[in-house]
N, C-alpha and C. Protein backbone atom coordinates (compact mmCIF):
# COMPACT_ATOMS: atom_id res chain seq x y z
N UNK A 1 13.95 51.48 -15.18
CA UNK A 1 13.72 52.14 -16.45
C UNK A 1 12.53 53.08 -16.28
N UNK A 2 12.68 54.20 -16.48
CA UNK A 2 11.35 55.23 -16.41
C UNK A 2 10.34 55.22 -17.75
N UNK A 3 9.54 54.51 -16.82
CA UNK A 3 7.80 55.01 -17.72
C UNK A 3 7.65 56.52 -17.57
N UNK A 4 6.86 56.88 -18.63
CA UNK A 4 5.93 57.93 -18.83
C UNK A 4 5.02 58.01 -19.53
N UNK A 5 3.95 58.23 -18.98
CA UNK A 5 2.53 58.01 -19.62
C UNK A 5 1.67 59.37 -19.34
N UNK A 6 0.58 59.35 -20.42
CA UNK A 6 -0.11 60.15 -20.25
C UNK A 6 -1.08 60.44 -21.64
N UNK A 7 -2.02 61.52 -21.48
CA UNK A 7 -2.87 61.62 -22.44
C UNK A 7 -3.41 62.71 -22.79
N UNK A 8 -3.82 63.26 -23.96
CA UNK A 8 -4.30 64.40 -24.67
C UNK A 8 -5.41 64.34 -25.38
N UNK A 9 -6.64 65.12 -25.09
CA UNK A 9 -7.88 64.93 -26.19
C UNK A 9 -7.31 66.11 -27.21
N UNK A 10 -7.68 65.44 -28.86
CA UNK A 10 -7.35 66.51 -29.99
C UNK A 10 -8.58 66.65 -30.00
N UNK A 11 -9.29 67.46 -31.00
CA UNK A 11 -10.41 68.54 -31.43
C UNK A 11 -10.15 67.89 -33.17
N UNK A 12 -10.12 66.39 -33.27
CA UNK A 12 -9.57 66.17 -34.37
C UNK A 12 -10.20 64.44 -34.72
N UNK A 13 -10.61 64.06 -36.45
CA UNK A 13 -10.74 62.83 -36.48
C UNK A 13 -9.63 62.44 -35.72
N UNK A 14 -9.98 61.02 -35.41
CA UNK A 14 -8.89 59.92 -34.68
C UNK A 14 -8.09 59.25 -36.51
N UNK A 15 -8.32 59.23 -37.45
CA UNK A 15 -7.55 58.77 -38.78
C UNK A 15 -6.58 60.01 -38.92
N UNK A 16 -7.12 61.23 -38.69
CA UNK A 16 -5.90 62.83 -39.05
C UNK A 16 -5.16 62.33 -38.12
N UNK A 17 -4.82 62.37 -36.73
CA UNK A 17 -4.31 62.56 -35.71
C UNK A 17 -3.42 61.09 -35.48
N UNK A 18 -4.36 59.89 -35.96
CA UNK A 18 -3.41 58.80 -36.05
C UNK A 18 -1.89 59.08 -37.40
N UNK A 19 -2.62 59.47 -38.70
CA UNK A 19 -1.55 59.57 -39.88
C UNK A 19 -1.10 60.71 -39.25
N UNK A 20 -1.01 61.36 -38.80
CA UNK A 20 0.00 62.54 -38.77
C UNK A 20 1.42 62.21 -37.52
N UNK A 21 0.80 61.31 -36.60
CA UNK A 21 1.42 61.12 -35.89
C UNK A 21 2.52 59.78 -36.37
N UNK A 22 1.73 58.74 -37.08
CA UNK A 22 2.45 57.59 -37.92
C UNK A 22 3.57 58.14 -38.79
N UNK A 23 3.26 59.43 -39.12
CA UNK A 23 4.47 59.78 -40.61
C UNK A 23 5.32 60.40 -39.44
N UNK A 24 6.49 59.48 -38.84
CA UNK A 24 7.22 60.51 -38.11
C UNK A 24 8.19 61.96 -38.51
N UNK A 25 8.05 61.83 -40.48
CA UNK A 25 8.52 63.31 -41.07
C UNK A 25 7.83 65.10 -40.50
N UNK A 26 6.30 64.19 -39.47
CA UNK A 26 5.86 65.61 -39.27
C UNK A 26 5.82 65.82 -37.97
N UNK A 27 6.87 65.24 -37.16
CA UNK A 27 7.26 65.54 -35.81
C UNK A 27 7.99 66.76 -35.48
N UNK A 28 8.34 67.50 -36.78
CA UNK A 28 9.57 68.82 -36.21
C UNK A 28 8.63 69.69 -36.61
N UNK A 29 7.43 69.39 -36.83
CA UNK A 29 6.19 70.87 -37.03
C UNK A 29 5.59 71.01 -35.75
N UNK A 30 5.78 70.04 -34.45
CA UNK A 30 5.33 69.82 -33.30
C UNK A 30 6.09 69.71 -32.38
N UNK A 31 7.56 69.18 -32.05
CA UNK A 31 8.05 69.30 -31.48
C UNK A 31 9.50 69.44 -32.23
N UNK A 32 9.89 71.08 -30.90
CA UNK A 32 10.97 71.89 -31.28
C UNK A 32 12.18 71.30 -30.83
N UNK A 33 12.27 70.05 -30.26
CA UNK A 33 13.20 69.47 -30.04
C UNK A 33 13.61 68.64 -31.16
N UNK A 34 13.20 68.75 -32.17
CA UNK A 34 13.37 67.37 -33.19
C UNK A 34 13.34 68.73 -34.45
N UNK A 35 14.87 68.36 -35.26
CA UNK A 35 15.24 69.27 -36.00
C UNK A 35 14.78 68.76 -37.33
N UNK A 36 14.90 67.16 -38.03
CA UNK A 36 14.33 66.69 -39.23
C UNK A 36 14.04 65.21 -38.69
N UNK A 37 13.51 64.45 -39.94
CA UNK A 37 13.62 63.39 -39.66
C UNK A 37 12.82 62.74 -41.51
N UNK A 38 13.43 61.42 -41.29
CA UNK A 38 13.45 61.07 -42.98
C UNK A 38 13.04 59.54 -42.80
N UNK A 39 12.25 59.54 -43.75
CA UNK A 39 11.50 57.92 -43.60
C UNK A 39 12.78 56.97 -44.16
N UNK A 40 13.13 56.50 -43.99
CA UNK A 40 14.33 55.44 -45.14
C UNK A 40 13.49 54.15 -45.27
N UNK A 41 13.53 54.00 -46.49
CA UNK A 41 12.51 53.05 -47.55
C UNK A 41 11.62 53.45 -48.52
N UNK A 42 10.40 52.72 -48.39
CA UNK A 42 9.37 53.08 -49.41
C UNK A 42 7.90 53.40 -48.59
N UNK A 43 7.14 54.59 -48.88
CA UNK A 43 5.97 54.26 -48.47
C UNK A 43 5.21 53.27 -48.65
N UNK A 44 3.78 52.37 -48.76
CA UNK A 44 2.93 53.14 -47.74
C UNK A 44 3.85 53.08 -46.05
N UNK A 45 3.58 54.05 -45.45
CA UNK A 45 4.11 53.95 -43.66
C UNK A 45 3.54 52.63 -43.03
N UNK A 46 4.13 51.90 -42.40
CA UNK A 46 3.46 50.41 -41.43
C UNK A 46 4.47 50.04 -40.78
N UNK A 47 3.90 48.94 -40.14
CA UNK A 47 4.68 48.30 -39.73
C UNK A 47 6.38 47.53 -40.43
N UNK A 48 6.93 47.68 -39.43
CA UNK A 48 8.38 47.93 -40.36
C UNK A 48 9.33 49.26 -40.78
N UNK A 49 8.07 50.18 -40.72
CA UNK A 49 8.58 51.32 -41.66
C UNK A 49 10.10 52.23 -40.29
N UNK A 50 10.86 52.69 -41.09
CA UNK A 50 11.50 53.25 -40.18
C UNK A 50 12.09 54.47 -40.39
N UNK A 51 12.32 55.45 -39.29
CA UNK A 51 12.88 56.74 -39.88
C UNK A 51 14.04 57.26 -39.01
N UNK A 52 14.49 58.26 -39.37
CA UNK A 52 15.94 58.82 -38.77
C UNK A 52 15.62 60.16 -38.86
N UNK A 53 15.75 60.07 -37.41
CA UNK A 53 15.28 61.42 -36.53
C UNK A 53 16.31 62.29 -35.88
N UNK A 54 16.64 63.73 -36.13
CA UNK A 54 17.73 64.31 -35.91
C UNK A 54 17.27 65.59 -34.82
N UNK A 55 18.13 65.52 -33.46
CA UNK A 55 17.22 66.42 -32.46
C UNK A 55 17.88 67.88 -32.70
N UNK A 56 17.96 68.66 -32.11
CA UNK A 56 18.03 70.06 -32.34
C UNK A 56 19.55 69.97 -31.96
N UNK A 57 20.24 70.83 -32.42
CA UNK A 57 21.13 70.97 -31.98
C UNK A 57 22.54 69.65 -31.79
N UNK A 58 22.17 68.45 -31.91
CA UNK A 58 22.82 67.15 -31.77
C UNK A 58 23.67 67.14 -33.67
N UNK A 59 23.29 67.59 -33.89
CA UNK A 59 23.81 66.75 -35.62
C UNK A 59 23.96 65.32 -35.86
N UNK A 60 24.14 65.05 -36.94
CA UNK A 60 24.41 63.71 -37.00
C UNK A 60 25.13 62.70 -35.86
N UNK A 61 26.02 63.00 -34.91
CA UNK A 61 26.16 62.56 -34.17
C UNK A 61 24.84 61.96 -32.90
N UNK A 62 23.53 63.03 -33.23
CA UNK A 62 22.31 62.85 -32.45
C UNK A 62 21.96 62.06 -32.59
N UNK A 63 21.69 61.75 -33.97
CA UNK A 63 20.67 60.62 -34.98
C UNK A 63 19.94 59.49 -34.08
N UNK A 64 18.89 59.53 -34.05
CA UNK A 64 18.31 58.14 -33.34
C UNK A 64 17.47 57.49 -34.69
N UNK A 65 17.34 56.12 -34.51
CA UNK A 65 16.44 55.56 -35.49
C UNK A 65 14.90 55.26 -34.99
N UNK A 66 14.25 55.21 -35.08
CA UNK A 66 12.52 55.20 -34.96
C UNK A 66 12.20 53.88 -35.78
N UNK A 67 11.57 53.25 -35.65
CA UNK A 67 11.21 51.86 -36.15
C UNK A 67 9.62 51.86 -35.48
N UNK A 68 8.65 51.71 -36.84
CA UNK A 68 7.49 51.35 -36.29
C UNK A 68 6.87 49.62 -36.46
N UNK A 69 7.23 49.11 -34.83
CA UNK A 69 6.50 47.71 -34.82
C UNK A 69 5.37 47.17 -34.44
N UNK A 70 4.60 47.85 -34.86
CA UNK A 70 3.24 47.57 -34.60
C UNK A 70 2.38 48.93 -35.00
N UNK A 71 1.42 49.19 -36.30
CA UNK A 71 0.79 49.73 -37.29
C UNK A 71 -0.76 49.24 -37.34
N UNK A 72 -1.76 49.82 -36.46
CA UNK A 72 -2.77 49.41 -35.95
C UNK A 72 -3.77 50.55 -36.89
N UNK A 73 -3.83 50.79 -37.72
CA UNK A 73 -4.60 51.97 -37.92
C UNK A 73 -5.92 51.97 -37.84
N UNK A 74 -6.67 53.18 -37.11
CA UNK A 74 -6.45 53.87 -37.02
C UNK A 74 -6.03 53.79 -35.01
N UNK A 75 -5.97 53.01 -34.56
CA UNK A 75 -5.82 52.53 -33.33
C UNK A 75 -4.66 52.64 -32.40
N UNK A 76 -3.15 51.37 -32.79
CA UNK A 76 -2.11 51.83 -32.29
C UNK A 76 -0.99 51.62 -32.76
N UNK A 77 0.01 52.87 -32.58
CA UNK A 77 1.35 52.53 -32.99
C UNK A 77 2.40 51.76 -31.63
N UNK A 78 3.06 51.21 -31.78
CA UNK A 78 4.10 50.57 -31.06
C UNK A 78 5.37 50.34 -31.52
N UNK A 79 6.04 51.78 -31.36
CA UNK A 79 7.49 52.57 -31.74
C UNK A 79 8.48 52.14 -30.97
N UNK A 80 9.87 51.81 -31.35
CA UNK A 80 11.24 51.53 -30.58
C UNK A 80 12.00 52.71 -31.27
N UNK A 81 12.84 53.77 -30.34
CA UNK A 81 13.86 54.47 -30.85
C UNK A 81 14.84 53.75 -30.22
N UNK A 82 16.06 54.16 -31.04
CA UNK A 82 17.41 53.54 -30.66
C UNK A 82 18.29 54.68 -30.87
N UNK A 83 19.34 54.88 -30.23
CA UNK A 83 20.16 55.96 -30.38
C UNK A 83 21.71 55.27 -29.55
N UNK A 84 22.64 56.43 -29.58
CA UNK A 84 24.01 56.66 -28.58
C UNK A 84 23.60 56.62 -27.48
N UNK A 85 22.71 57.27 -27.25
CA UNK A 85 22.14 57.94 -25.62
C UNK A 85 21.31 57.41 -25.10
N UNK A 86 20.21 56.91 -26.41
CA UNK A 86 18.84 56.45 -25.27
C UNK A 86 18.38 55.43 -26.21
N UNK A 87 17.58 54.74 -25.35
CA UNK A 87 16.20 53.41 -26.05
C UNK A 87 15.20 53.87 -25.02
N UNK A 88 14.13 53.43 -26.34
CA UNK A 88 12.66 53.74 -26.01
C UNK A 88 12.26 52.52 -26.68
N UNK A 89 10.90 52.29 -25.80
CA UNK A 89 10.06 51.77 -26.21
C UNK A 89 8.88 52.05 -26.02
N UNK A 90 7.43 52.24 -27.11
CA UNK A 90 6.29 52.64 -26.73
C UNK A 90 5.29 52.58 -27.33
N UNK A 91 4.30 52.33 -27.25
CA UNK A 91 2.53 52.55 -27.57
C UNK A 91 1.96 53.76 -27.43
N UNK A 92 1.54 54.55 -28.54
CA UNK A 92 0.30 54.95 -28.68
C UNK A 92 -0.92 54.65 -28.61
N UNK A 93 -1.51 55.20 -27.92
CA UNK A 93 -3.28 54.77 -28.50
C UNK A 93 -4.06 55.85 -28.84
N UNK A 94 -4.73 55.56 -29.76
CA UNK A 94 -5.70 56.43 -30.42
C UNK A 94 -7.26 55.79 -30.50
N UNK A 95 -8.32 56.46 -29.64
CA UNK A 95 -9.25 56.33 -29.05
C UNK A 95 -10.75 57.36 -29.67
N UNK A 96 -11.55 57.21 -30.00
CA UNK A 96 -11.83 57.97 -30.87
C UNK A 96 -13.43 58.45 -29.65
N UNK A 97 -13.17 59.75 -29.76
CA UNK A 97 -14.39 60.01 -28.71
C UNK A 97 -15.08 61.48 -29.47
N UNK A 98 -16.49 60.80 -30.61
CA UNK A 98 -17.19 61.67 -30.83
C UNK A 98 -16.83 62.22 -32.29
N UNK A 99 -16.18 63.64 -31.97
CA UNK A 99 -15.12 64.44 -33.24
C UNK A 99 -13.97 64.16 -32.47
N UNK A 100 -13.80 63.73 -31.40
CA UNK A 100 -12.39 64.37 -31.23
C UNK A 100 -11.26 63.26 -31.19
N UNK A 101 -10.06 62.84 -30.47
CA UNK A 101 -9.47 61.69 -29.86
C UNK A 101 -8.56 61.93 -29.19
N UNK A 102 -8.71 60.89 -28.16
CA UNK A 102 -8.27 60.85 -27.20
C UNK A 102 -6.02 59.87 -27.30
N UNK A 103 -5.58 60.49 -27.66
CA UNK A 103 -4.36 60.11 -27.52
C UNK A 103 -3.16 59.49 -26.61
N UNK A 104 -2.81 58.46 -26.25
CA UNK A 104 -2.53 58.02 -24.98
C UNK A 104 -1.15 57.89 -25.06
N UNK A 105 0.12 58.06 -24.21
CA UNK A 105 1.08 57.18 -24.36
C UNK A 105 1.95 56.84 -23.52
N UNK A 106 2.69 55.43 -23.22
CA UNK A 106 2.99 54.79 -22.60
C UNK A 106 4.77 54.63 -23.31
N UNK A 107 5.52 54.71 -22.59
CA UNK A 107 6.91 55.22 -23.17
C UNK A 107 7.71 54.20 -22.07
N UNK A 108 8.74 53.35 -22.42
CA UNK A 108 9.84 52.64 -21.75
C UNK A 108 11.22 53.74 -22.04
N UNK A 109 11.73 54.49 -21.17
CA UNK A 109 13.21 54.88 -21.82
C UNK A 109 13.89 54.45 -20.58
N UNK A 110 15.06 54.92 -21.41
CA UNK A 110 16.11 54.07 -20.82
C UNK A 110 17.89 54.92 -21.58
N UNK A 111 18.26 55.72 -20.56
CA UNK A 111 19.43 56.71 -21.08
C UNK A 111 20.53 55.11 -21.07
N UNK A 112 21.69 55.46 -21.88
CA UNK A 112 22.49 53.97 -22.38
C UNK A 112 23.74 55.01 -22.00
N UNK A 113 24.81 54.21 -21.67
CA UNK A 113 26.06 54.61 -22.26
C UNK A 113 26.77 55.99 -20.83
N UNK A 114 27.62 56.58 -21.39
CA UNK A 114 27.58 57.55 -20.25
C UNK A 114 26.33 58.85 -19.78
N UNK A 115 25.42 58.70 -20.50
CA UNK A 115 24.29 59.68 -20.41
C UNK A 115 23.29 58.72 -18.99
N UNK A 116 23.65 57.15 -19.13
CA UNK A 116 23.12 56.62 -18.05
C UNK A 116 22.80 57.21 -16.75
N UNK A 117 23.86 57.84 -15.85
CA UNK A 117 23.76 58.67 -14.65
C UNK A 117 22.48 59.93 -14.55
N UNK A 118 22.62 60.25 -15.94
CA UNK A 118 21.06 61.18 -15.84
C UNK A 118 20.21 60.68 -16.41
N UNK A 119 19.77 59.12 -15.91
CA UNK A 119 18.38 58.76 -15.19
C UNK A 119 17.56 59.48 -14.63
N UNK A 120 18.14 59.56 -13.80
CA UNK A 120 17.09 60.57 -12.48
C UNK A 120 16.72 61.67 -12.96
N UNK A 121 17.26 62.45 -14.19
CA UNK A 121 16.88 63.39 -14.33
C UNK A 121 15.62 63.41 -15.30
N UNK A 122 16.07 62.29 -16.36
CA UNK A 122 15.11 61.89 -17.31
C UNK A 122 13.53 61.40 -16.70
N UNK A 123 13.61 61.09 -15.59
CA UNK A 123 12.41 60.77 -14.81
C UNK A 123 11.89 62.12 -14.33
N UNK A 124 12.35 63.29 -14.04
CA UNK A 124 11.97 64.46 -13.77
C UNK A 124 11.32 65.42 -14.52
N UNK A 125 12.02 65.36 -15.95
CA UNK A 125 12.02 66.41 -16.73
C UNK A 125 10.73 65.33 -17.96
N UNK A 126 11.34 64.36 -18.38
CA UNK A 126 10.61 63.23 -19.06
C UNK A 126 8.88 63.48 -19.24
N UNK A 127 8.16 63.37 -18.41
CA UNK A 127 6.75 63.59 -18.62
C UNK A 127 6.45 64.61 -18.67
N UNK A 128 7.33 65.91 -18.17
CA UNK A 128 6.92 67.06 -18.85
C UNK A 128 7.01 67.76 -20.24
N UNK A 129 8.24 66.87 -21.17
CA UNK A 129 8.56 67.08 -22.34
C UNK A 129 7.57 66.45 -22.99
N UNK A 130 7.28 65.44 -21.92
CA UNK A 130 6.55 64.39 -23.41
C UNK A 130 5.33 65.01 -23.55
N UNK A 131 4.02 65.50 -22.36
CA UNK A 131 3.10 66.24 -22.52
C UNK A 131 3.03 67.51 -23.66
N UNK A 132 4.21 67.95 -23.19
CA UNK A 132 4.53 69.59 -24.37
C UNK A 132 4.28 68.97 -25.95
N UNK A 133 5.23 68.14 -26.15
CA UNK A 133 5.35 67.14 -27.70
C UNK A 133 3.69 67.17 -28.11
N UNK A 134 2.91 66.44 -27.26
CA UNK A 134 1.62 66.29 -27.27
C UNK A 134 0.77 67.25 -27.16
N UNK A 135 0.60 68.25 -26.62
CA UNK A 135 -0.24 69.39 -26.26
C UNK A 135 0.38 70.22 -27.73
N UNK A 136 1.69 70.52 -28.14
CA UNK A 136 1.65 70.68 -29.24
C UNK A 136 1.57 70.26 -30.74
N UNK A 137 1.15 69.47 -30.23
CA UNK A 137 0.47 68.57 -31.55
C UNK A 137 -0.97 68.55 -31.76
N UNK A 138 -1.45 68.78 -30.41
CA UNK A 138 -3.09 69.20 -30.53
C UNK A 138 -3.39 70.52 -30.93
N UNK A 139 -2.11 71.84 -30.20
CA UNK A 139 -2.89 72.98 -30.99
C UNK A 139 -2.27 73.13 -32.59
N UNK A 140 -1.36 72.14 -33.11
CA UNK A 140 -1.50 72.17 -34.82
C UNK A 140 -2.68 71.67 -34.99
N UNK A 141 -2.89 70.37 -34.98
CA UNK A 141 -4.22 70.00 -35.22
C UNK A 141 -5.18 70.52 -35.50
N UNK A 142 -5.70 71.15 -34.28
CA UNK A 142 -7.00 71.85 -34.05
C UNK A 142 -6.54 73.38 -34.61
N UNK A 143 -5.67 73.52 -35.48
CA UNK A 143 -5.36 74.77 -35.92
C UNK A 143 -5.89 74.82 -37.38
N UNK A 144 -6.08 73.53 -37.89
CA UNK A 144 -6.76 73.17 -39.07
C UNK A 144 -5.73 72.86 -40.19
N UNK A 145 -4.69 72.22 -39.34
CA UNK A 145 -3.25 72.08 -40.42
C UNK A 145 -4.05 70.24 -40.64
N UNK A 146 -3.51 69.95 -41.93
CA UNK A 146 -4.09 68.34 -42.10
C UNK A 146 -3.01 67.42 -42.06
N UNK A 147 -2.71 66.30 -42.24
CA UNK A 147 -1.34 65.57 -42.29
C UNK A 147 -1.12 65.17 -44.06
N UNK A 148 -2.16 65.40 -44.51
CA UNK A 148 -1.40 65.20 -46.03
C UNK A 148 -0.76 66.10 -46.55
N UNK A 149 0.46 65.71 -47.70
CA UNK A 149 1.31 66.32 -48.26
C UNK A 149 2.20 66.76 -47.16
N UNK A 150 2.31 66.88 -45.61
CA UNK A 150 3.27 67.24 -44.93
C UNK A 150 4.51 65.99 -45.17
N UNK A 151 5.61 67.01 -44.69
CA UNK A 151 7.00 66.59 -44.66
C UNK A 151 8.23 66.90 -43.72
């Protein structure tokens, strides 16, 4: 199963950068691979909370679910996606150094089904997507966008 890990300093409190990243509704302002995504339930966001995440181009047939099991604030999340295609499993950490924080993450995937065979590829391409996700999430951040009222 391919890990991918890695890490990003924001230019940002570690509470902005943790909630923005917890509300997974504001993942398609950061990454262009992820077309919507919708909390199903009730706020406040925690543990438990779960959302349905739709990637670009996939339609409903894409749909993966996001489930957050473990709601550490401002500290760590510990996310499972589930989909047709793939399972994940993973930790965030949020590390707070100064003004800024230090963002970490540690990712289990695992392609399912006939997408299985491109393994190998997901190990190739994988830590470079996931960095981009992240590096663009730091220059929103530090762009002076906040996570409240986003959607």
């Amino acid at each position: 199963m391919p890990r991918i890990t890695g890490h990003v300093t924001i230019a940002a409190p570690v509470e902005a950068v943790f909630d923005m990243v917890a509300d997974e509704r504001n993942e398609p302002r950061y990454n262009p691979r992820i077309a919507r995504a919708s909390l199903e339930g009730h706020e406040p966001i925690g543990a438990g909370s779960r959302f349905v995440v739709e990637p670009s181009g996939t339609g409903a047939r894409g749909r993966m679910a996001m489930t957050i099991l473990e709601h550490d604030r401002p500290h760590l999340l510990h996310n499972a996606v589930t989909s047709s295609f793939m399972q994940v499993d993973g930790v965030l950490r949020f590390e707070e150094r100064g003004d800024a924080t230090l963002l970490s993450w540690d990712w289990e995937m695992e392609l399912v089904g006939r997408w299985r065979a491109l393994t190998p590829l997901l190990r190739l391409v994988g830590p470079r997507w996931e960095r981009r996700n992240w590096v663009s999430l730091k220059h929103l951040m530090e762009s002076g966008a906040r996570a409240t009222g986003l959607s």
